[in-house]
Every structure is written in C-alpha cells, then in structure tokens.
Protein backbone atom coordinates (compact mmCIF):
# COMPACT_ATOMS: atom_id res chain seq x y z
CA UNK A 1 -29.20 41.97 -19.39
CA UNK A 2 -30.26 38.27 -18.63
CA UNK A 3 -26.19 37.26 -18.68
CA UNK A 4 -25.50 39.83 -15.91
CA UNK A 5 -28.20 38.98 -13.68
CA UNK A 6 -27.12 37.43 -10.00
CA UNK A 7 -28.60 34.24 -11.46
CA UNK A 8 -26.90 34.54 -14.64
CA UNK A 9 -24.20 32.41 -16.09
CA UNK A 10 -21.28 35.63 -15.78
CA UNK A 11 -21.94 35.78 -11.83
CA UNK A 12 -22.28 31.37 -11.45
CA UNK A 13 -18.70 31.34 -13.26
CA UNK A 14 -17.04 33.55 -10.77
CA UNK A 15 -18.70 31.90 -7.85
CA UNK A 16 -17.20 28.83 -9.09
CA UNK A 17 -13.86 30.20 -9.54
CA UNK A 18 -14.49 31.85 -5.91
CA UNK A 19 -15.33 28.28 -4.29
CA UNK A 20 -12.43 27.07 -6.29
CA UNK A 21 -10.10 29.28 -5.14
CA UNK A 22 -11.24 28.89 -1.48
CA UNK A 23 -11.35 24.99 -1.53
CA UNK A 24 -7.34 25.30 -3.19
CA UNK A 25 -6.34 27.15 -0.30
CA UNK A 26 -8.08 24.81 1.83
CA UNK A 27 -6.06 21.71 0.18
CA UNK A 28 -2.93 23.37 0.05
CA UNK A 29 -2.95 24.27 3.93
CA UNK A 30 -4.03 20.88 4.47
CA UNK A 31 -1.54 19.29 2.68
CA UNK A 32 1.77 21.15 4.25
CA UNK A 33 2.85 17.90 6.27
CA UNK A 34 2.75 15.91 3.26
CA UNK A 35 1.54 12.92 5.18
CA UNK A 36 -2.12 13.98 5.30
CA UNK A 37 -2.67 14.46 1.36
CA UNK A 38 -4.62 11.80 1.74
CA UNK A 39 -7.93 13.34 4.29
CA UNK A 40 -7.18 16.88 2.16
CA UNK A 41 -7.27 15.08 -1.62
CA UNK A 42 -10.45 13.50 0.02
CA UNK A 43 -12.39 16.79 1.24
CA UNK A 44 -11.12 17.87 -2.05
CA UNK A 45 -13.44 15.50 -3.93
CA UNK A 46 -15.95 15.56 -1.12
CA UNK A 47 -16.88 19.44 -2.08
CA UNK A 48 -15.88 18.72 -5.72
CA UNK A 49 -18.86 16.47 -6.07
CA UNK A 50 -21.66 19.00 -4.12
CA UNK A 51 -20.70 21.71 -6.40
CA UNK A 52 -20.96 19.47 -9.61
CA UNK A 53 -24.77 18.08 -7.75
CA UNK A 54 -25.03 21.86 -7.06
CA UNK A 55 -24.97 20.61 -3.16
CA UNK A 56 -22.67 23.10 -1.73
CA UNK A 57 -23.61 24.78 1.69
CA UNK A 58 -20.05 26.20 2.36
CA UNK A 59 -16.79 25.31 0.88
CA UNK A 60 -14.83 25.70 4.45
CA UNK A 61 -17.65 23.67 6.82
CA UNK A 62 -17.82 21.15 4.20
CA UNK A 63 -14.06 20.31 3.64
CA UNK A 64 -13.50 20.46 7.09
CA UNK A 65 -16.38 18.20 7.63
CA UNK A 66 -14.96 15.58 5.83
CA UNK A 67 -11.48 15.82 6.58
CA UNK A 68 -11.98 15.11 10.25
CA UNK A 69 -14.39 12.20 9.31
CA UNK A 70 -12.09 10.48 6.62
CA UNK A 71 -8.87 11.32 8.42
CA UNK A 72 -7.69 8.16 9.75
CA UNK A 73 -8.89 6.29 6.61
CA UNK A 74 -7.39 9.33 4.03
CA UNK A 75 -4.15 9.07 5.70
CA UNK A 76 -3.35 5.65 5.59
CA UNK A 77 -4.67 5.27 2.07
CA UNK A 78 -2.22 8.51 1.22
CA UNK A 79 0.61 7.45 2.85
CA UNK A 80 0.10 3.82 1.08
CA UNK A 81 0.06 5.07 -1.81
CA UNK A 82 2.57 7.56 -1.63
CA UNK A 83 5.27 4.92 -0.09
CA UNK A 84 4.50 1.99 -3.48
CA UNK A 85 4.60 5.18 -5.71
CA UNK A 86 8.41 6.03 -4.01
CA UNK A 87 9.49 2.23 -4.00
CA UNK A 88 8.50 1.84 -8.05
CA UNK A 89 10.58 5.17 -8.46
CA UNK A 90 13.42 4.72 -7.05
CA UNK A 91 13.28 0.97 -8.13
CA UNK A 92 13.43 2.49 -12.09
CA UNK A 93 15.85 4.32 -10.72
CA UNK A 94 18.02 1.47 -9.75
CA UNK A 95 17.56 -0.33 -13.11
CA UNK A 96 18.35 2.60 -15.15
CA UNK A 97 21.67 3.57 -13.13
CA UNK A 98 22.71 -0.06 -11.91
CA UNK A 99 24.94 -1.83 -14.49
CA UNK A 100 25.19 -4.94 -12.65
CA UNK A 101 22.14 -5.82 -14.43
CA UNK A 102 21.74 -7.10 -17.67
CA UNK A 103 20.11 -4.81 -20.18
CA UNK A 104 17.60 -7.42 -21.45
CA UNK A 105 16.42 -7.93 -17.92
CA UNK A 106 16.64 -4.40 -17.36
CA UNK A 107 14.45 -3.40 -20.05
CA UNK A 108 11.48 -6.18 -18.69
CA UNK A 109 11.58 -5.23 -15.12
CA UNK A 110 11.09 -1.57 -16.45
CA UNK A 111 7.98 -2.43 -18.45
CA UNK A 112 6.25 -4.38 -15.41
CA UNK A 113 7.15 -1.16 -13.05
CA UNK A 114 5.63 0.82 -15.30
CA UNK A 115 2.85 -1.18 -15.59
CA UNK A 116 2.57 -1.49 -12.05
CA UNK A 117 3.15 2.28 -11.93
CA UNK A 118 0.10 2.86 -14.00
CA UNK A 119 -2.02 0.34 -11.80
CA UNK A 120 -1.25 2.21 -9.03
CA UNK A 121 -1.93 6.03 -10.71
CA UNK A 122 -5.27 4.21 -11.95
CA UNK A 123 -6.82 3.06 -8.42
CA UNK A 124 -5.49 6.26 -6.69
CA UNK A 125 -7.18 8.46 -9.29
CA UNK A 126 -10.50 6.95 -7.85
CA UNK A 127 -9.51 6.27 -4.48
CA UNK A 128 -9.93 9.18 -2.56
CA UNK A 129 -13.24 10.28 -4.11
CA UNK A 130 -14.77 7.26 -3.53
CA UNK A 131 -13.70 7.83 0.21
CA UNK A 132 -15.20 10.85 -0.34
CA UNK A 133 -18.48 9.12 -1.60
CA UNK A 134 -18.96 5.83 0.59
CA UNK A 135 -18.41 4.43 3.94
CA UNK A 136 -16.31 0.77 4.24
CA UNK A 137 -13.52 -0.56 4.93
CA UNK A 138 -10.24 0.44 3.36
CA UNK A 139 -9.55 -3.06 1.69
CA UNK A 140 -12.73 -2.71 0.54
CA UNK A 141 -11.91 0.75 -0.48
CA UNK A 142 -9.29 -0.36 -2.72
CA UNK A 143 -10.76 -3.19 -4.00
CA UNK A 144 -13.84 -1.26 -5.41
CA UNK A 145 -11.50 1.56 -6.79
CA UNK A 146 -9.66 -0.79 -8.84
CA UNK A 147 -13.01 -2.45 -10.26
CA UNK A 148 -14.39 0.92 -11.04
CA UNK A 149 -11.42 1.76 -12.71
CA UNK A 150 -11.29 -0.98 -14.91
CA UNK A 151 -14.92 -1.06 -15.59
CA UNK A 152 -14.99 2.70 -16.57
CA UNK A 153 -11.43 2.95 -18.67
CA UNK A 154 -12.26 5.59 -20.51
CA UNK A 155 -13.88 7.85 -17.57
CA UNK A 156 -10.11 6.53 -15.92
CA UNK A 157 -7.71 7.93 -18.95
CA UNK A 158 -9.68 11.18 -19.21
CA UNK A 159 -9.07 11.66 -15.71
CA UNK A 160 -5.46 10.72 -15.35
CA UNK A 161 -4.40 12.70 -18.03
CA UNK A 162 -6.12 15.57 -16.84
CA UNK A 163 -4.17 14.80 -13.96
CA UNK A 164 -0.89 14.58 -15.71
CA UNK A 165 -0.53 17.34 -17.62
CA UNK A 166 0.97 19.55 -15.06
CA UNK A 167 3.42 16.93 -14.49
CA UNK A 168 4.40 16.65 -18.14
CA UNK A 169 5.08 20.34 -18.20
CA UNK A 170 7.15 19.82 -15.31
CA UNK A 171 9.01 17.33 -16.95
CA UNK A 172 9.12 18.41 -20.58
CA UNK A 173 8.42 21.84 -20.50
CA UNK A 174 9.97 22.94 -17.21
CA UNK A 175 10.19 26.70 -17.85
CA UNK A 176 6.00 26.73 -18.72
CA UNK A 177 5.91 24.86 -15.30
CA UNK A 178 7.76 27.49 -13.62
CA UNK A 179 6.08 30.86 -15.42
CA UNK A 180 2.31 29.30 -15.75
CA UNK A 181 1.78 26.29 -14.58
CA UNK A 182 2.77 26.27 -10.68
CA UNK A 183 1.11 29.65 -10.04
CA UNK A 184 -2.01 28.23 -11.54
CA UNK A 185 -1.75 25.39 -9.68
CA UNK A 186 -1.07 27.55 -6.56
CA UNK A 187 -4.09 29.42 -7.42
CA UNK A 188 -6.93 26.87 -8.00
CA UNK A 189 -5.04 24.22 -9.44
CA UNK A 190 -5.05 21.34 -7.57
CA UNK A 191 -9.52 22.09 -6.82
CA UNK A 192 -10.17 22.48 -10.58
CA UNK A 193 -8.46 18.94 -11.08
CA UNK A 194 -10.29 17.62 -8.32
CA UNK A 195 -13.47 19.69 -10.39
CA UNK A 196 -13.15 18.02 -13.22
CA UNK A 197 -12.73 14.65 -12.13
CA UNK A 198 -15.89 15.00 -9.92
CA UNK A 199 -17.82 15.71 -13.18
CA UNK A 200 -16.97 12.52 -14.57
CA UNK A 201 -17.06 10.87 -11.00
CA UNK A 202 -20.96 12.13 -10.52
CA UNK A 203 -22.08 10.26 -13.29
CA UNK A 204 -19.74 7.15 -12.61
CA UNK A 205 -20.80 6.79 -9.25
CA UNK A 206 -24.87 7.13 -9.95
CA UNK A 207 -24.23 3.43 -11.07
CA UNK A 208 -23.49 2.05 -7.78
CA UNK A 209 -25.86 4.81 -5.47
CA UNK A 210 -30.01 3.84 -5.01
CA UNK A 211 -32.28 6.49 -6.25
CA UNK A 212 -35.72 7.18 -6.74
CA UNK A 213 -35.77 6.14 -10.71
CA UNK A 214 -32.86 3.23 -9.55
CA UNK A 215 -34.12 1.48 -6.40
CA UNK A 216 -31.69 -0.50 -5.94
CA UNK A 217 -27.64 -0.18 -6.44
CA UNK A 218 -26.41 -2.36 -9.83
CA UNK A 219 -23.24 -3.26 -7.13
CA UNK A 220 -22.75 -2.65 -3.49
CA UNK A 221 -20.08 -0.84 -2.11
C-alpha cells in the first residue's frame, strides 16, 4: 500500500520523530552546564529549520556544526537573557513578600515587570533562531528580534504559548507535569518546540532572505 511505502507518509512521520528524538538528546547533553543553553537552543533551531525546508543532511553533523559556530554569540545571548529573566523574578519576588512597600506601588511595579517579563520572553522566543538563521552582530541580533517580534505578533503569541504550556502544567497542574509532561519533554520535548516554532519561523524569515522570485530582501539583517 502507497501509505506504507519508504516514501510514504507512515515511514516520513517516524523519521521525524527519529530526528526529533536524536536532536532532543543532542540539546539536552548540550545544555547540562546550564550556561550554554544558549549555542544548544541555537543548533536546536538551526536543524529545526532544514527539516521544516526538508534540508537535513544529518541531525548530529548539523547541530554540532552550528553549535561550535554560534557558541560565543549563543552563550552570551543565553546567559543575558537568563540573568534579566532571574533579576525580574526575584524582583516580583521582593514586591510580593516585602511589606515595606506600599501596596498601590506594589501592584504598579508588578504590572511593568510583567510587562517587561513578557518583552523579554517575546525577543528570546526569536532570538536564538535568528542566530540560527543570520550572521551579525549581537546588538544587532537583538535589535532585529525585537522588530520581528513586534512586526509578526501573532506568529510571536502562537509561539510563546506553545512554549508555555509545559510551564503552566508545571505550575498549575504539577502532578500532569510530573506523570506526562517531563518525560515527554525528556523524550523529544524540548526539539518538537523548537519544530514547531521553525514552521512558523520558515515562513517569517522568507521576508527578510533574497530569493529567486524575491531578489532582493524587504529589510536587511
């Protein structure tokens, strides 16, 4: 039958779950320091986006292609964000806990953190694909990220809360984290995130790359 063939759509769903499940492993290993989540979240994307432009030539020498070429970049853009995302935490923290300060004031300081908090989760969302994508500098990095972000809002909510639902059920439904979610996550996860993303990223990016039908890039990186 046609749907069993080596071609067929059965055996190019499980080698996607295959590559997925190799490219997880290879972001979890990656990631064990914590401090280079950054150069793994960007291989991540870097593979993410061949297999959505059906590109792939080898989940391993591809990730580890671009995590030695983005490292230095990747890192510092990881740690950065990681270090703003800890200061705005622990920051709520203090307001929520400290009663030194008035509740009124309390209350607006919360709102811009969380604003500021959802700044931050929007250029990051982008960030390390577009590392992934383009060569610059890493001001310029962030600066496009943000643009992009803004200028594709609804391409950026899809993907954060595609990105946040594993945290809700942490939060909300801890015991669903525990049972399903973290051993799925463990799994292929954190890649099929990354998967999805890089189907919306594909087509969000084609705006700002020259092709044959698009000579010339609307905006330069």
């Amino acid at each position: 039958m046609h749907f069993l063939r080596i071609d067929g759509p059965v055996f190019r769903f499980l080698e996607t779950v295959a590559n997925l499940l190799l490219l997880n492993l290879c972001f979890l290993v990656c990631s064990l320091p914590i401090v280079t989540i950054g150069p793994a979240l960007t291989a991540t994307y870097y593979v993410a986006l061949k297999m959505i432009r059906k590109e792939e030539s080898g989940i391993f020498k591809n990730f580890f292609h671009s995590f030695r070429e983005n490292f230095k970049q990747g890192l510092l853009l990881g740690l950065g964000v990681m270090v703003l995302a800890a200061v705005l935490l622990v920051d709520m923290q203090v307001l929520t806990y400290s009663p030194a300060i008035p509740e009124a004031i309390s209350k607006v300081l919360m709102v811009v953190i969380g604003l500021l908090l959802l700044i931050l989760a929007m250029i990051a969302i982008y960030l390390f694909a577009v590392l992934a994508q383009f060569e610059n500098a890493t001001k310029e990095l962030i600066k496009w990220s943000a643009i992009v972000a803004l200028r594709h809002l609804p391409v950026t909510l899809i993907c954060l809360v595609i990105a946040a639902v594993p945290v809700l059920c942490m939060i909300f439904i801890p015991a669903l984290f525990l049972q399903t979610v973290m051993p799925l996550m463990l799994l292929l996860g954190f890649a099929f995130i990354a998967y999805l993303h890089a189907y919306f990223y594909v087509r969000v990016f084609a705006y700002y790359m020259p092709s044959e039908e698009q000579p010339e890039a609307e905006e330069e990186l």
